[in-house]
Protein backbone atom coordinates (compact mmCIF):
# COMPACT_ATOMS: atom_id res chain seq x y z
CA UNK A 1 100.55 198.78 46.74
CA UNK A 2 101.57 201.81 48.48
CA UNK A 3 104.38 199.78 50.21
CA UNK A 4 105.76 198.64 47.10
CA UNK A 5 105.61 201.68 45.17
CA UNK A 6 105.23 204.83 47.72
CA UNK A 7 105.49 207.14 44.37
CA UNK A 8 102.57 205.94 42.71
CA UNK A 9 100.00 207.72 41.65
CA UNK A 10 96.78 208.09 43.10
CA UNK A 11 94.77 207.15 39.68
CA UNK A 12 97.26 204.08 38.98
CA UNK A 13 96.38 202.67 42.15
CA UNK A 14 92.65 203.65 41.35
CA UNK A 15 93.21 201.63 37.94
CA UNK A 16 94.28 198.98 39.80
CA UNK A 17 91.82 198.40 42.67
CA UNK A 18 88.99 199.31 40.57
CA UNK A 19 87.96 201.88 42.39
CA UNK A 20 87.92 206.16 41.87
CA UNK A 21 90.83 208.45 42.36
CA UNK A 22 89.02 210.19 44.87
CA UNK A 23 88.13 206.66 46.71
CA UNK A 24 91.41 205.60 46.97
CA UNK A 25 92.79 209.39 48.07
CA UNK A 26 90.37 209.01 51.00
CA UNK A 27 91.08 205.81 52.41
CA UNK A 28 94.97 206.88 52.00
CA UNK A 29 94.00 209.81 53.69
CA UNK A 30 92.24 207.97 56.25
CA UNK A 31 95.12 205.78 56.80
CA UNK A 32 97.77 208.01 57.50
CA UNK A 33 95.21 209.73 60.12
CA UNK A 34 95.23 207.01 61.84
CA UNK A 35 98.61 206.35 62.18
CA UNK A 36 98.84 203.36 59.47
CA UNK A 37 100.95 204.77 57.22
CA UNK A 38 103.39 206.46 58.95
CA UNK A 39 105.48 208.12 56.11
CA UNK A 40 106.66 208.37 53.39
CA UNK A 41 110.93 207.86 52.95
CA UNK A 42 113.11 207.02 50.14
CA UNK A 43 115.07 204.32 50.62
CA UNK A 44 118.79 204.60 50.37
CA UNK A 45 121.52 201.64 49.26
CA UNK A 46 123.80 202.17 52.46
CA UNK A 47 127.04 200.93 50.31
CA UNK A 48 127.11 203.30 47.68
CA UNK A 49 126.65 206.30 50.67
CA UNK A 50 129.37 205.37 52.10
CA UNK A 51 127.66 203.75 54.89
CA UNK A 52 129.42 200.24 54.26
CA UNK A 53 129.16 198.20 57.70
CA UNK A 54 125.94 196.62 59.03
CA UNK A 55 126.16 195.28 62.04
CA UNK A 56 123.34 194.12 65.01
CA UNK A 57 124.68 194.66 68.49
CA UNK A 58 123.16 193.22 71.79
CA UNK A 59 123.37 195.55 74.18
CA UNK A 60 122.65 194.69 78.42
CA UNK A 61 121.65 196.64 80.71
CA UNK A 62 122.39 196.17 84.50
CA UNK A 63 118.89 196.93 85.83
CA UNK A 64 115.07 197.88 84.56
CA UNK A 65 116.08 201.73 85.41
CA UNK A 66 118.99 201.48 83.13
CA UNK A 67 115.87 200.18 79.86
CA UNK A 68 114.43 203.97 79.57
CA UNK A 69 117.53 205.98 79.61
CA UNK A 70 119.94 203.51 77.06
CA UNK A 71 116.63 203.63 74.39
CA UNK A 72 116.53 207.53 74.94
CA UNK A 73 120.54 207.83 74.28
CA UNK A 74 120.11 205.60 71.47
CA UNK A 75 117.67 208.19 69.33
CA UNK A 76 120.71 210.56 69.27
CA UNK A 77 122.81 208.13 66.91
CA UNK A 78 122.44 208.18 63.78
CA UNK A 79 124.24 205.18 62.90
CA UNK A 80 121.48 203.19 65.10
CA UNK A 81 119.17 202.77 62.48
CA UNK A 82 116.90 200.67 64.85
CA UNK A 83 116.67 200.10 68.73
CA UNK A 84 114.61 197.12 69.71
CA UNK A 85 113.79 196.24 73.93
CA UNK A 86 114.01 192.55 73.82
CA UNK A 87 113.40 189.21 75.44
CA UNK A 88 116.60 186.76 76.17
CA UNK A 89 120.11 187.31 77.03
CA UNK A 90 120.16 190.98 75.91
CA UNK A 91 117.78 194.16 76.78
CA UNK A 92 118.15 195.21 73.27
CA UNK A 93 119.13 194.21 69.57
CA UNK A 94 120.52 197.35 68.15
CA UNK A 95 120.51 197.65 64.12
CA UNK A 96 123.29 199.85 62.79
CA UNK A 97 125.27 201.03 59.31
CA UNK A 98 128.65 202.67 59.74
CA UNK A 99 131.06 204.14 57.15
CA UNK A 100 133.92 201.67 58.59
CA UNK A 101 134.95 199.53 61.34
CA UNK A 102 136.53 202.33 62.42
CA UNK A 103 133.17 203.95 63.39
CA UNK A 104 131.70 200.80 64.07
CA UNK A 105 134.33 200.55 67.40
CA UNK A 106 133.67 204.35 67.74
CA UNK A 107 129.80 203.73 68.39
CA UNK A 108 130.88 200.37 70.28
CA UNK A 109 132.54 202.74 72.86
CA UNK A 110 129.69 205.44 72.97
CA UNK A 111 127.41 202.31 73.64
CA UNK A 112 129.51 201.11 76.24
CA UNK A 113 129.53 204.53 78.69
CA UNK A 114 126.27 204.61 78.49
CA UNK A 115 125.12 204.57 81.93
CA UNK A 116 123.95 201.10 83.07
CA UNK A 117 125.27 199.50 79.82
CA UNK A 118 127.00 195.94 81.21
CA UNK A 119 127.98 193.85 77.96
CA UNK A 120 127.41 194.55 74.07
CA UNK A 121 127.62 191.33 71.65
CA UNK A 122 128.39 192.28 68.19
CA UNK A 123 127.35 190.62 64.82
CA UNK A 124 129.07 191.88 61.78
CA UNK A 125 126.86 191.35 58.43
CA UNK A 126 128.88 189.69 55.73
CA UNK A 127 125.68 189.85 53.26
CA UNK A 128 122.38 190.30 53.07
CA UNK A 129 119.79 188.03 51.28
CA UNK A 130 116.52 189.81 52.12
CA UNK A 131 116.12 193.51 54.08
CA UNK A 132 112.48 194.81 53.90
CA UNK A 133 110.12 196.92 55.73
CA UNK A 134 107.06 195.53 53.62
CA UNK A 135 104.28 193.81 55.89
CA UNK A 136 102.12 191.38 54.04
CA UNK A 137 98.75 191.76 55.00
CA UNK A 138 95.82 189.69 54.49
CA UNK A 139 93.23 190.74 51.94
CA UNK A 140 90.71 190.72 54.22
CA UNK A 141 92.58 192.66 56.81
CA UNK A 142 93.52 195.30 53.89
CA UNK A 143 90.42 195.63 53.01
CA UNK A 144 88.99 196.20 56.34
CA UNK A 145 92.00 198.67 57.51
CA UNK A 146 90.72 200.45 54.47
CA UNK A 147 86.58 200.48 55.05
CA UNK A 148 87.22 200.96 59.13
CA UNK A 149 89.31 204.11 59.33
């Protein structure tokens, strides 16, 4: 619930689960101690902030040295919305959201001196029929995340 609605309050989720306010504010409790829930974010519509290009770009490296350092340099980017190490062709798969193509090609080149950095491969959304960071979980696996922690 706390994935779909991260607002909600405390009681409505109580109402819902059949269980007490106070239940339901310790196993939340207990879940972001543990590292479950991570946060807590808002999330934004990156078209109407201006940010109006996705794009996924495969980034390879030259050598297993080279894996460390390019995810390190990728944390100071804030267009790089994610940076995944990866099987296949590539090292990485590289999620990002740029005001333009103009500082698409801008991050391009910053990718490309990064030390080690030997090809980039990029895909340029054209739309988007499902983004989400929602994990389905099991009942059973809910419920136990919930009674374990």
């Amino acid at each position: 619930m706390l994935q779909a609605h991260g607002r909600s309050r405390l009681a409505d989720i109580a109402e819902q689960v059949a269980l007490s306010a106070p239940a339901v504010m310790e196993r939340v409790k207990k879940l972001e101690a543990t590292g479950v829930i991570k946060g807590y974010t808002a999330l934004l519509d990156g078209k109407t902030v201006g940010k109006d290009i996705t794009a996924f770009i495969g980034v390879s490296t030259g050598n297993q040295r080279d894996i460390d350092n390019f995810a390190a340099q990728m944390v100071h980017y804030s267009d790089v919305l994610e940076c995944h190490h990866v099987t296949g062709d590539e090292s990485f798969i590289l999620k990002v959201k740029a005001r333009n193509t103009g500082a698409l090609e801008k991050l391009l080149g910053d990718i490309r001196s990064v030390q080690g950095v030997t090809r980039t491969i990029t895909k340029v959304v054209l739309s988007t029929a499902k983004e989400s960071q929602m994990l389905e979980l099991e009942d059973s696996l809910a419920e136990d995340q919930g009674k374990r922690k």
